[in-house]
Protein backbone atom coordinates (compact mmCIF):
# COMPACT_ATOMS: atom_id res chain seq x y z
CA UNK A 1 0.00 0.00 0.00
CA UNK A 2 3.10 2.20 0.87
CA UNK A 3 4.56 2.14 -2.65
CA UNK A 4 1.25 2.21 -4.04
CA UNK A 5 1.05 5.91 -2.50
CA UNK A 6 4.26 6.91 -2.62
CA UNK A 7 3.95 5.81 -6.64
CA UNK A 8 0.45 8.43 -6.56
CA UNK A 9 2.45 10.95 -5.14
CA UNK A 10 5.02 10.97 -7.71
CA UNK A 11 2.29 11.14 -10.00
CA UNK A 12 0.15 13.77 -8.54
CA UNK A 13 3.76 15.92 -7.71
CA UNK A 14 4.30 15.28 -11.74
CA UNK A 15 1.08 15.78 -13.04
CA UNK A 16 -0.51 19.06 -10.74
CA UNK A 17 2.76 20.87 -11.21
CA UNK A 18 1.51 20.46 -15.12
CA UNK A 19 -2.15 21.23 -14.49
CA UNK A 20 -1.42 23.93 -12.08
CA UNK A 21 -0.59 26.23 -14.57
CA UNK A 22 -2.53 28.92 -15.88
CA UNK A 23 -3.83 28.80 -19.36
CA UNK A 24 -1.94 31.62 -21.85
CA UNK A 25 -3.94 34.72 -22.64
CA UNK A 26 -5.77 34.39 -25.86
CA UNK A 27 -6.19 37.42 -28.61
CA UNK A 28 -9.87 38.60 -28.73
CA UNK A 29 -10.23 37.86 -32.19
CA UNK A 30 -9.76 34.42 -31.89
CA UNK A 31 -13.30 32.01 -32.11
CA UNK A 32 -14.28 30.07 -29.07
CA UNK A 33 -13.64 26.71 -31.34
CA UNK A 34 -9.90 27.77 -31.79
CA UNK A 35 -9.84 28.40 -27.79
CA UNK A 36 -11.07 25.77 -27.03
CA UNK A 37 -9.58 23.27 -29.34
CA UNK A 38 -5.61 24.50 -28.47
CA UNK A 39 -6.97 24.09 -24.83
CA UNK A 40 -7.35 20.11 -25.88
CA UNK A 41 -4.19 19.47 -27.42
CA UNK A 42 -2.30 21.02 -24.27
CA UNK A 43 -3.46 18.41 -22.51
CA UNK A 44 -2.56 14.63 -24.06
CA UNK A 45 -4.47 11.90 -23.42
CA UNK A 46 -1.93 10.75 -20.94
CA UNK A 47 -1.80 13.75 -19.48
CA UNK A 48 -6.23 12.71 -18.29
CA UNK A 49 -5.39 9.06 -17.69
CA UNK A 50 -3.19 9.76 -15.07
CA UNK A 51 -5.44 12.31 -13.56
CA UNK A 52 -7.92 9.61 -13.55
CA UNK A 53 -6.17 7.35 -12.03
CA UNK A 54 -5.03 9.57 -9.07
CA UNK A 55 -8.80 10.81 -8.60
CA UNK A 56 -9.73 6.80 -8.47
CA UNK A 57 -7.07 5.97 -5.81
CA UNK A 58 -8.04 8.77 -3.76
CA UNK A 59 -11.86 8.19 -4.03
CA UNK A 60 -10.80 4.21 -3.59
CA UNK A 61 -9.18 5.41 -0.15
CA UNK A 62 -12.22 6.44 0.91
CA UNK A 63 -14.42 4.07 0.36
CA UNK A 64 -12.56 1.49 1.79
CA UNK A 65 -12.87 3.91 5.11
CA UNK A 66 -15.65 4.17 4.47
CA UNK A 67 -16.43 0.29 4.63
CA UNK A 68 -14.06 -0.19 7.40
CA UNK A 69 -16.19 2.33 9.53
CA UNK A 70 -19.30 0.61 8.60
CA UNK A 71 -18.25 -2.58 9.42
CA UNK A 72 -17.16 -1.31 12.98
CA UNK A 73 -20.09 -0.06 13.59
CA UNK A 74 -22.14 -1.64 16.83
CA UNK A 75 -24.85 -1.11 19.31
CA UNK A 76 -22.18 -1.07 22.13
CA UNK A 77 -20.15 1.64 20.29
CA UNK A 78 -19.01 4.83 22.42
CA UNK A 79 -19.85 7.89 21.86
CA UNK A 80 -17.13 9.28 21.43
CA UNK A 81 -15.94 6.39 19.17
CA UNK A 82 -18.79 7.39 17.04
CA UNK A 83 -18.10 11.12 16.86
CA UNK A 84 -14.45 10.18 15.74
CA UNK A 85 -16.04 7.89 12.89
CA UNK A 86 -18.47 10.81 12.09
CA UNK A 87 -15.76 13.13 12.14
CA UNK A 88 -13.46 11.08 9.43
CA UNK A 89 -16.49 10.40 7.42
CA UNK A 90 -17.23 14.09 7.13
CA UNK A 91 -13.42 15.04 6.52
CA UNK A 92 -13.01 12.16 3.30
CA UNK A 93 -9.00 12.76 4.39
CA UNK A 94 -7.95 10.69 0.84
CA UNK A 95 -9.37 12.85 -1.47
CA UNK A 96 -6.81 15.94 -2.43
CA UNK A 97 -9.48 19.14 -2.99
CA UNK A 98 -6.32 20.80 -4.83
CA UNK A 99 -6.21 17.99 -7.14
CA UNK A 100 -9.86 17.78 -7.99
CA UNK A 101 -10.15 21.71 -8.14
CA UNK A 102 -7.40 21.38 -10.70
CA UNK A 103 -9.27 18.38 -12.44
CA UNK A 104 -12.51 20.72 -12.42
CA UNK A 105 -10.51 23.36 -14.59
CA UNK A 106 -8.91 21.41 -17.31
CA UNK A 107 -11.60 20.00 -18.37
CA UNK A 108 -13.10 21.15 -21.31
């Protein structure tokens, strides 16, 4: 699981570094197509497949928590054992909001 994350860590290091930068200023002249279609061949189709596949790890994470707190889950629970599960539950601490903000704004 270790190298699994530090392997989606090189990626996301790699890949939001290239994402995180802003799009170049366009001349008004230029037609919405034309915008939009240099827009698509900055990105490759690598480039989305690799975003992909750090959004499903991190969403993965999360279910599996999400599973594991489930199965936990009994009548003779604590209180304050269920306010910690509530509390991780609420905070979904495997999903990167930097990395899905960036995935919101590349796509077309």
């Amino acid at each position: 699981m270790q190298t699994t994350n530090e392997n989606l860590s090189d990626l996301q290091d790699r890949y939001f570094d290239e994402f995180g930068q802003q799009e170049p200023a366009y001349d008004k002249e230029e037609t919405e197509a034309s915008t939009h279609a240099s827009h698509l061949h900055k990105h490759e189709a690598t480039d989305y497949a690799a975003l992909m596949a750090i959004i499903f790890s991190m969403v993965k994470q999360d279910y599996v928590m999400q599973e594991r707190i489930i199965s936990s889950l009994n009548f003779k629970s604590s209180t304050t054992e269920l306010e910690s599960y509530c509390q991780m539950w609420s905070l979904c601490p495997f999903i990167n909001d930097e990395i899905m903000h960036q995935a919101w704004k590349i796509l077309p």
